[in-house]
PDB file of N, CA and C in Angstrom:
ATOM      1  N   UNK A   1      91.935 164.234 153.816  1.00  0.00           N
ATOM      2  CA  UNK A   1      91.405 163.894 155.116  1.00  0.00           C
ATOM      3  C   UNK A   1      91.770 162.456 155.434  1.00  0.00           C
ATOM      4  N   UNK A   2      92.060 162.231 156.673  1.00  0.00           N
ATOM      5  CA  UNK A   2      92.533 160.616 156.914  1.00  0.00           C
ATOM      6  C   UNK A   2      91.993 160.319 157.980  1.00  0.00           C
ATOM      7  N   UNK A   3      91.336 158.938 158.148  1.00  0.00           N
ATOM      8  CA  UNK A   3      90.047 158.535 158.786  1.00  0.00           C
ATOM      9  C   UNK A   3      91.361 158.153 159.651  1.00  0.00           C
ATOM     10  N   UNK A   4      90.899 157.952 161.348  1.00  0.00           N
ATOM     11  CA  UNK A   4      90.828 157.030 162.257  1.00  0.00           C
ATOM     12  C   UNK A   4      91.072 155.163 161.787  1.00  0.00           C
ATOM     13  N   UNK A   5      92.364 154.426 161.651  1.00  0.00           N
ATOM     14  CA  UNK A   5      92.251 153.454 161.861  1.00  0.00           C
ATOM     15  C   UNK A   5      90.771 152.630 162.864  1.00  0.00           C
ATOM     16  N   UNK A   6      90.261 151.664 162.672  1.00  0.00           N
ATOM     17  CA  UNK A   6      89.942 151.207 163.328  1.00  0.00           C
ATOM     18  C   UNK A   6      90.214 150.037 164.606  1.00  0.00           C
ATOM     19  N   UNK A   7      90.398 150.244 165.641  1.00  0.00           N
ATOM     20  CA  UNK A   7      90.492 149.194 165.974  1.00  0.00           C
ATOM     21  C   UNK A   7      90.496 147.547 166.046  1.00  0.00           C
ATOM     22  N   UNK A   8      91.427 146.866 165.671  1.00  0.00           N
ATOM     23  CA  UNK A   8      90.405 145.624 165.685  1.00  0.00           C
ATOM     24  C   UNK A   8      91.163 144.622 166.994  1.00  0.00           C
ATOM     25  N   UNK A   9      91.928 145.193 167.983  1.00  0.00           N
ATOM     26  CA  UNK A   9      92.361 144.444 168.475  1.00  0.00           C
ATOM     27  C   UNK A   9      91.805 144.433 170.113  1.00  0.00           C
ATOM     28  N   UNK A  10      90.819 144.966 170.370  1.00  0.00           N
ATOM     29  CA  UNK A  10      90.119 145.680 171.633  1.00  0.00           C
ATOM     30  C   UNK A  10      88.753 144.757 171.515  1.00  0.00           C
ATOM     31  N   UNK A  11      87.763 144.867 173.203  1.00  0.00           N
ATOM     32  CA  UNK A  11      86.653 144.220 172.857  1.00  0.00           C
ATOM     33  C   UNK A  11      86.950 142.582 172.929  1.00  0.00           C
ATOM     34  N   UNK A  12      85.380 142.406 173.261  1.00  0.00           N
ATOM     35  CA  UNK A  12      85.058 141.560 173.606  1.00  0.00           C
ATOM     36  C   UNK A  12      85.038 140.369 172.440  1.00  0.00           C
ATOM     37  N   UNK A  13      85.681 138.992 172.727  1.00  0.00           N
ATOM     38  CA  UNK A  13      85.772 138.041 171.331  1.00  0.00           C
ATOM     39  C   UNK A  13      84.198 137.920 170.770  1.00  0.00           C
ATOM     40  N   UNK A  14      84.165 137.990 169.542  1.00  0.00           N
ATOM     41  CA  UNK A  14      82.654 137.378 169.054  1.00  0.00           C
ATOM     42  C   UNK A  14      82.645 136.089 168.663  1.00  0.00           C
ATOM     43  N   UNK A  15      84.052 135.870 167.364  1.00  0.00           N
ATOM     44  CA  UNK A  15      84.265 134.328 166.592  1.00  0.00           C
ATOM     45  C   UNK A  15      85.737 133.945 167.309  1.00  0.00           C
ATOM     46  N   UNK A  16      85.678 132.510 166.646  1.00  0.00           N
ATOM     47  CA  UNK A  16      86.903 132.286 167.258  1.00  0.00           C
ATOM     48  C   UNK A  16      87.239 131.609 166.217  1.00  0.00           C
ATOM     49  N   UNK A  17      88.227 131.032 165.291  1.00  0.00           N
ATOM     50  CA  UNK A  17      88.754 130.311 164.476  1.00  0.00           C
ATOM     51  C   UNK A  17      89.830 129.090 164.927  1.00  0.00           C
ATOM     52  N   UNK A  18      90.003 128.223 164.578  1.00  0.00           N
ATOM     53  CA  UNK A  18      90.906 127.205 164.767  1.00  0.00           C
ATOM     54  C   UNK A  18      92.313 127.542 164.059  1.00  0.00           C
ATOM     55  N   UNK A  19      92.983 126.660 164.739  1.00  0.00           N
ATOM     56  CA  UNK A  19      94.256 126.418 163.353  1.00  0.00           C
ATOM     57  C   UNK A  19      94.202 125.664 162.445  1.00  0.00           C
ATOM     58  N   UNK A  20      93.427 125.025 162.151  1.00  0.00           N
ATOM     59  CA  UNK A  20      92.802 124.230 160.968  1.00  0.00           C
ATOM     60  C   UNK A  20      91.724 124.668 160.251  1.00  0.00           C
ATOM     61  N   UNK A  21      91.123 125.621 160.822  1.00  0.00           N
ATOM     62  CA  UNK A  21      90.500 126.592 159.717  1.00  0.00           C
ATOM     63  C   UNK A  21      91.335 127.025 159.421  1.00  0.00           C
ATOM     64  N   UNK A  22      92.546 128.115 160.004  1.00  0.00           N
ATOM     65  CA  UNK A  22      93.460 128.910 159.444  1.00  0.00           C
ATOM     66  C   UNK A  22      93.727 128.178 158.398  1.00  0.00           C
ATOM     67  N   UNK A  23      94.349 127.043 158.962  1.00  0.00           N
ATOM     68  CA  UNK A  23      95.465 126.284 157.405  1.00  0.00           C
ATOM     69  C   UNK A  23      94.660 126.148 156.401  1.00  0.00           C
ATOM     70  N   UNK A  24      93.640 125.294 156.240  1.00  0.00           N
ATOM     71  CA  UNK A  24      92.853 125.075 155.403  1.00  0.00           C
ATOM     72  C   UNK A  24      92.427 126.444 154.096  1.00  0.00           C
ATOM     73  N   UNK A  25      92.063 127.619 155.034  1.00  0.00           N
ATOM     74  CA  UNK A  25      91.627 129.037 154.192  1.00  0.00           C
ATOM     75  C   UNK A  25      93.096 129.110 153.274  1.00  0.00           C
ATOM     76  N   UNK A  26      94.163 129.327 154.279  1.00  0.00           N
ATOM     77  CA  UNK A  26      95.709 129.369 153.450  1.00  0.00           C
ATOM     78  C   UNK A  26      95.709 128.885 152.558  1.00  0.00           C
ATOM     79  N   UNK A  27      95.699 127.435 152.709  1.00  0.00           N
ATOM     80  CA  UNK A  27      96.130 126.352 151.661  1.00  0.00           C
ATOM     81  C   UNK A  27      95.157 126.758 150.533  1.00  0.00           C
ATOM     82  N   UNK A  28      93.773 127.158 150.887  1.00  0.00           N
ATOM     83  CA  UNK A  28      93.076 127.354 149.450  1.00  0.00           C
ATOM     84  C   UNK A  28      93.447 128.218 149.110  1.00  0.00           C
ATOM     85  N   UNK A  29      94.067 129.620 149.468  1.00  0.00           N
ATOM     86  CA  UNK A  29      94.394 130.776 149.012  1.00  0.00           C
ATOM     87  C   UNK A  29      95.537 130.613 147.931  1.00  0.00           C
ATOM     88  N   UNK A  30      96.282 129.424 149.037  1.00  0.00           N
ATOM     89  CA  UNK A  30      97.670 129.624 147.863  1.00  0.00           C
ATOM     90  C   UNK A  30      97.199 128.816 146.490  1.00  0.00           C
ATOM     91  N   UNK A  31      96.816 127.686 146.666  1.00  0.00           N
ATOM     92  CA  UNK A  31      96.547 126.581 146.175  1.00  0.00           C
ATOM     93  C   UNK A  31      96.695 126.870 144.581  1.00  0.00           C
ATOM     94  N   UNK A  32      97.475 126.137 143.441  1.00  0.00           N
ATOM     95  CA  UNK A  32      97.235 126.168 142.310  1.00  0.00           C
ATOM     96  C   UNK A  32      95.499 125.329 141.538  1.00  0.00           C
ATOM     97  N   UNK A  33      94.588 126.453 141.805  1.00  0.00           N
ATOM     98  CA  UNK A  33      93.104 126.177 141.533  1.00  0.00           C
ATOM     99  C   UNK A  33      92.585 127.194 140.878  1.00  0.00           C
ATOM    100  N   UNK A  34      91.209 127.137 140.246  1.00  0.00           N
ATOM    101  CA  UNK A  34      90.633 128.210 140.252  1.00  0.00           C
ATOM    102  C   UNK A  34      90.206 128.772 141.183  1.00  0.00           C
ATOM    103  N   UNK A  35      89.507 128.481 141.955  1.00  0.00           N
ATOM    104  CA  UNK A  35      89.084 128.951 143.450  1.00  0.00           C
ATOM    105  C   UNK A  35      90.492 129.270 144.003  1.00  0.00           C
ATOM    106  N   UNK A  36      92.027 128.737 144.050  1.00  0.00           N
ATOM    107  CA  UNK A  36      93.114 129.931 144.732  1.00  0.00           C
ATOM    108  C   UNK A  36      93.163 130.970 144.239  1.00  0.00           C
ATOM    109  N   UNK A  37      93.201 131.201 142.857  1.00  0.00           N
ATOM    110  CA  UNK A  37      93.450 132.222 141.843  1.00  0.00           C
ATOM    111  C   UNK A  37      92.308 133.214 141.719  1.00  0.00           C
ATOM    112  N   UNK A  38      90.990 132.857 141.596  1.00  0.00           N
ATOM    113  CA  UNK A  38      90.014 133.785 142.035  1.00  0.00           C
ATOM    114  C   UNK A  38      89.621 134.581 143.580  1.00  0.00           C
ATOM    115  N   UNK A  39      90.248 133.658 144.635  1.00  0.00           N
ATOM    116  CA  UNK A  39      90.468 134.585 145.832  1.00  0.00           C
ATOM    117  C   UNK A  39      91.574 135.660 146.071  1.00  0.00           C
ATOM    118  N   UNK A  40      93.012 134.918 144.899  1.00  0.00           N
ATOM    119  CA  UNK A  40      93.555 136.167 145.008  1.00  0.00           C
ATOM    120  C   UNK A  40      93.798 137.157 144.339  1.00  0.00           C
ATOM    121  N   UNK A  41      93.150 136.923 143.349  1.00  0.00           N
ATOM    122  CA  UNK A  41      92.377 137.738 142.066  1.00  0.00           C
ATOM    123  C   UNK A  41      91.660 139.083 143.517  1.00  0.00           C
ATOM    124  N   UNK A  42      90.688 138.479 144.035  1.00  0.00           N
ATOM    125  CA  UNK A  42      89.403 139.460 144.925  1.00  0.00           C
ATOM    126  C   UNK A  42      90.369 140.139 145.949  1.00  0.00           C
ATOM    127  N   UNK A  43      91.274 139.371 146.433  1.00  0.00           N
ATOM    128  CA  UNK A  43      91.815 139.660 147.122  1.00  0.00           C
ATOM    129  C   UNK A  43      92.877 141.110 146.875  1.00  0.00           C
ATOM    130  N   UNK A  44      93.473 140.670 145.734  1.00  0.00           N
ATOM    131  CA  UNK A  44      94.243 141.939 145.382  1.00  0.00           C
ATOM    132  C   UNK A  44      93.584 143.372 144.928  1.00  0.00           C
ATOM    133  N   UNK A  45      92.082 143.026 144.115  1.00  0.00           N
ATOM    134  CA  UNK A  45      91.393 143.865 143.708  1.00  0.00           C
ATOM    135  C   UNK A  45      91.086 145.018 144.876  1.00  0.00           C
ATOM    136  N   UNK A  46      90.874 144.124 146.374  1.00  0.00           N
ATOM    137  CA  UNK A  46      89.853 144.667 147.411  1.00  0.00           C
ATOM    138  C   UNK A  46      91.219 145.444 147.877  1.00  0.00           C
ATOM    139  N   UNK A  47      92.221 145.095 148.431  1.00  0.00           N
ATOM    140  CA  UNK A  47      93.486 145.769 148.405  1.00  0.00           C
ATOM    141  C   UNK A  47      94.080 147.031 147.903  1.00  0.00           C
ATOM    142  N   UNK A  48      93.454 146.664 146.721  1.00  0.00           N
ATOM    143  CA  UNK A  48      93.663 148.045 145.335  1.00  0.00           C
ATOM    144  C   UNK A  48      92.579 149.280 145.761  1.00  0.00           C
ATOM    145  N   UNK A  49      91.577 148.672 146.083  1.00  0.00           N
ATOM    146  CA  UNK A  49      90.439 149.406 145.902  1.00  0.00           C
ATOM    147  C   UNK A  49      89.614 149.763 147.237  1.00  0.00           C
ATOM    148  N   UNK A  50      90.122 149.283 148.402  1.00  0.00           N
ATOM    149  CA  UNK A  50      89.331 149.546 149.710  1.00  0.00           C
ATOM    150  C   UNK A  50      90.589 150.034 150.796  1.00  0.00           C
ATOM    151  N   UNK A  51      90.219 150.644 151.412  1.00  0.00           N
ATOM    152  CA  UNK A  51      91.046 151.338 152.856  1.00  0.00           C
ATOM    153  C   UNK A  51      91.409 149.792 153.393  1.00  0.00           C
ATOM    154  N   UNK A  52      92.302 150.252 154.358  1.00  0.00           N
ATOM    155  CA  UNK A  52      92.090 148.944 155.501  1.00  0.00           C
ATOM    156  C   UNK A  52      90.855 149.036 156.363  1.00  0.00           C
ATOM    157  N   UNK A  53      90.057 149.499 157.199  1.00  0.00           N
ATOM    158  CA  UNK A  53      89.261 149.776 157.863  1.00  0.00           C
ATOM    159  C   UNK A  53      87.652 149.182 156.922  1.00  0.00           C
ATOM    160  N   UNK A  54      87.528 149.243 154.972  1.00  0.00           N
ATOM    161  CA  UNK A  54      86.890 148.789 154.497  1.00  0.00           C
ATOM    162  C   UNK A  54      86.900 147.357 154.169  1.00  0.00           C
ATOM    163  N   UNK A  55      88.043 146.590 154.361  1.00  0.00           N
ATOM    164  CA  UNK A  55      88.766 145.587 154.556  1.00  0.00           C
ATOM    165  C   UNK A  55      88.126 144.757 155.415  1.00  0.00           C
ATOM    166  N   UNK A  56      88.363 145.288 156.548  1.00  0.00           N
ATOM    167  CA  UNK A  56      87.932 144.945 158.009  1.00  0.00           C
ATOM    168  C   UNK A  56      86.747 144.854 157.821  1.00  0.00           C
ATOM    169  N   UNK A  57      85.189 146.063 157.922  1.00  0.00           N
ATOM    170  CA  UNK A  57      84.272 145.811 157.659  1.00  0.00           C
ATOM    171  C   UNK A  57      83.787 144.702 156.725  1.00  0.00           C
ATOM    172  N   UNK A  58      84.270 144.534 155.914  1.00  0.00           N
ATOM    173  CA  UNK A  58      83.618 143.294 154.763  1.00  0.00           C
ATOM    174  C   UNK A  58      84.355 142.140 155.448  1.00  0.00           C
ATOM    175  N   UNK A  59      85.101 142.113 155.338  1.00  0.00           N
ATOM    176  CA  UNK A  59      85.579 140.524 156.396  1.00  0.00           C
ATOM    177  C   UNK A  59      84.442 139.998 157.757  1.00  0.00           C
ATOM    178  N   UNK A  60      84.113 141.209 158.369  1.00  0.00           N
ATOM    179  CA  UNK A  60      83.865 141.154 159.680  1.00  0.00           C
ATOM    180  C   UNK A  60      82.381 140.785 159.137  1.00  0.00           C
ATOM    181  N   UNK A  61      81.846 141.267 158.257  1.00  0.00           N
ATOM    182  CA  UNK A  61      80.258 141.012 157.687  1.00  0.00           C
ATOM    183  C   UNK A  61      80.197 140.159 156.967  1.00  0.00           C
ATOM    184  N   UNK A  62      81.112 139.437 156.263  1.00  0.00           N
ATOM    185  CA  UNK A  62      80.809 138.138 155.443  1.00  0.00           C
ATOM    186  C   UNK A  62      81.092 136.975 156.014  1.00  0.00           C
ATOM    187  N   UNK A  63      81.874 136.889 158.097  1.00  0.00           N
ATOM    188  CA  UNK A  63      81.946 136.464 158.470  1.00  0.00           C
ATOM    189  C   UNK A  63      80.663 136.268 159.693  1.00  0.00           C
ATOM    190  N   UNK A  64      80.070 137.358 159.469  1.00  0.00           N
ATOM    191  CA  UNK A  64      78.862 137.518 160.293  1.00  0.00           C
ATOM    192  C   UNK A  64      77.942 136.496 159.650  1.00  0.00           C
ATOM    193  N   UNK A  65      77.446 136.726 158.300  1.00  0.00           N
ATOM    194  CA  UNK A  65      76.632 136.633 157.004  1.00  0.00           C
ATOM    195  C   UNK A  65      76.612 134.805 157.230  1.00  0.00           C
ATOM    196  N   UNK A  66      78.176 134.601 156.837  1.00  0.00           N
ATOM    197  CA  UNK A  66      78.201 133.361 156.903  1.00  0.00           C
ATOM    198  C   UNK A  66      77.697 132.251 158.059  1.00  0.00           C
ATOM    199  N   UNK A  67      78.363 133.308 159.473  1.00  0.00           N
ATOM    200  CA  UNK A  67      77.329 132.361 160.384  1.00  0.00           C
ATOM    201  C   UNK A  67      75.776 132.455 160.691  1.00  0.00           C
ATOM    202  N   UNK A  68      74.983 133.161 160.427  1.00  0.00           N
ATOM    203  CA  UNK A  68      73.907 133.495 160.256  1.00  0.00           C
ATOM    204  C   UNK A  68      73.490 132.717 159.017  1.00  0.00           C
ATOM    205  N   UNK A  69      73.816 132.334 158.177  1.00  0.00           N
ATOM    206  CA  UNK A  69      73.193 131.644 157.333  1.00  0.00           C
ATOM    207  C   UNK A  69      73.821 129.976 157.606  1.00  0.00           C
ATOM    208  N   UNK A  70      74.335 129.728 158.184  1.00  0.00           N
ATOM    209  CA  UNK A  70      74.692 128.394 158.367  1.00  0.00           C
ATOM    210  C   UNK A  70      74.091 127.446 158.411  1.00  0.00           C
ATOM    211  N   UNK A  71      74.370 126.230 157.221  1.00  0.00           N
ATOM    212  CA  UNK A  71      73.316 124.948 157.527  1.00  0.00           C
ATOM    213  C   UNK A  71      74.149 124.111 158.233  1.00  0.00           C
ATOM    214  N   UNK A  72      74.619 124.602 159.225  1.00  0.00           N
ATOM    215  CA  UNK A  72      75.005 123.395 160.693  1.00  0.00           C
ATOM    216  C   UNK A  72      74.436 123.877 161.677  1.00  0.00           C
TER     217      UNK A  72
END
């Protein structure tokens, strides 16, 4: 059985990101660190192990999560 892609390019904006957030997330991703290497450690795991559409959902909720808990 094969689910329905989800949309993600439709709808109304909720977040908006900079290009200096962008770079910044990059640069840590690539970055020779533990924190680069453990995101792309999660990163490849979630890849391995989730649809795209489950992908999406957890991005979209830990980006929710995060602003909802924000100490700014």
């Amino acid at each position: 059985m094969s689910l329905k892609p989800i949309d993600l390019t439709g709808g109304k904006s909720v977040y908006c990101f900079n290009q200096h957030q962008m770079d910044q997330a990059r640069r840590l991703f690539t970055e020779d660190s533990d924190s680069g290497k453990k995101i792309r450690d999660m990163v490849a795991t979630l890849e391995k192990e989730f649809t795209r559409n489950e992908q999406a959902t957890l991005a979209f909720t830990l980006i929710e999560h995060l602003n909802e808990t924000s100490e700014f």
